[in-house]
Protein backbone atom coordinates (compact mmCIF):
# COMPACT_ATOMS: atom_id res chain seq x y z
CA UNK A 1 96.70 93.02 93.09
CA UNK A 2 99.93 93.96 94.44
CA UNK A 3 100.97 95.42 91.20
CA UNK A 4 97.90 98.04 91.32
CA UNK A 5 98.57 98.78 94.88
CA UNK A 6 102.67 99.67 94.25
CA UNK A 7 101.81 101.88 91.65
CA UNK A 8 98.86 103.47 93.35
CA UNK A 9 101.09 103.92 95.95
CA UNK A 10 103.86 105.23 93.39
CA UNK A 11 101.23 107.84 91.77
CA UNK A 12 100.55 109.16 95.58
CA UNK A 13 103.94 109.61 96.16
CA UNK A 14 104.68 111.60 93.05
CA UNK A 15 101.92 114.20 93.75
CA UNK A 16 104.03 115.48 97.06
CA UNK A 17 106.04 118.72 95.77
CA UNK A 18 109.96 117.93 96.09
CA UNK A 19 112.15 120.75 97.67
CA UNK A 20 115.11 118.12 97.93
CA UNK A 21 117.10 120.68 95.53
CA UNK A 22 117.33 124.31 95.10
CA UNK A 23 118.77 126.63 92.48
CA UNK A 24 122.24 128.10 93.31
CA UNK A 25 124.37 130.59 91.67
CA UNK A 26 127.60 130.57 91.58
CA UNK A 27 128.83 132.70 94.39
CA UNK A 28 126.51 130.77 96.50
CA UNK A 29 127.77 127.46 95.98
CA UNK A 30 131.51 128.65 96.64
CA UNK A 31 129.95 130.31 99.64
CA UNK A 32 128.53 127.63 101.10
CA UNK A 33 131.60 125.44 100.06
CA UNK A 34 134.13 127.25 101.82
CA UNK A 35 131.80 127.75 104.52
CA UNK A 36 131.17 123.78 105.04
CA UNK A 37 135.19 122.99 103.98
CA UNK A 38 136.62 121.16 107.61
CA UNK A 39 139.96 121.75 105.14
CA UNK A 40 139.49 125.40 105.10
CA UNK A 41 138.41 125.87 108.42
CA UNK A 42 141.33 124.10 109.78
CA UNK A 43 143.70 126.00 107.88
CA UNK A 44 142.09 129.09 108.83
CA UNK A 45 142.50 128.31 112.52
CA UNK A 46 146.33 127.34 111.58
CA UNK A 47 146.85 130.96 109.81
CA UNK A 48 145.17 132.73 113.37
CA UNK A 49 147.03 130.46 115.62
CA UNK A 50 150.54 131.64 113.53
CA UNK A 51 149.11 135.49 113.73
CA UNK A 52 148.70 135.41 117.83
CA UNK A 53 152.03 133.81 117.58
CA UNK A 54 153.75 136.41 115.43
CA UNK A 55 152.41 139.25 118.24
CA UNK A 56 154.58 136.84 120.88
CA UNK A 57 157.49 136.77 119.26
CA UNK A 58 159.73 139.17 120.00
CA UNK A 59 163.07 137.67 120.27
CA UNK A 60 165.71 140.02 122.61
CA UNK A 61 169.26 138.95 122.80
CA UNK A 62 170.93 136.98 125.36
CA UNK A 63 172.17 139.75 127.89
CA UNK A 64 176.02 139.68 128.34
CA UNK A 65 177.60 140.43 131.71
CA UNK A 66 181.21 141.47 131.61
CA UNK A 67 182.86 141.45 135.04
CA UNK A 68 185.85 143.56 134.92
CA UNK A 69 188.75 145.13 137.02
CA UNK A 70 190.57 146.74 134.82
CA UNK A 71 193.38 148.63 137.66
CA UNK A 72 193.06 145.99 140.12
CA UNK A 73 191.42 148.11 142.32
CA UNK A 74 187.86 148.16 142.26
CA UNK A 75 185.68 145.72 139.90
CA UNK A 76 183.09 147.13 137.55
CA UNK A 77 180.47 145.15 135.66
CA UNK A 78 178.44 145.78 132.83
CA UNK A 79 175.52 144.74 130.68
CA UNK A 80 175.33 144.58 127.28
């Protein structure tokens, strides 16, 4: 009895359609692979992080400050 009942109950199941998979092409399935990638997104956010950072970095020289009497009579500094 419990033999006719599992594969009743087998048969019913069968008859539901199945949309468990889909047809992709190819540009689709890299699309959705780099899309879903926590690899790629990380590295993305790495490569904008070191693109703000690049905009930041300007890098001026130390300033100099030469203090100077050259007569003995007055000082004059300068900045360079």
């Amino acid at each position: 009895m419990f033999r006719i009942i599992f594969i009743v109950f087998v048969f019913w199941l069968s008859s539901f359609p199945v949309n468990a998979q889909q047809l992709l092409t190819e540009r689709d399935a890299v699309s959705k692979a780099l899309a879903n990638s926590k690899n790629i997104q990380a590295a993305s956010l790495q490569i904008k992080e070191q693109q703000q950072l690049v905009k930041s970095a300007i890098n001026l020289p130390n300033p100099e400050f030469f203090w100077e009497s050259p007569t003995g009579n007055f000082y004059t500094g300068s900045i360079t």
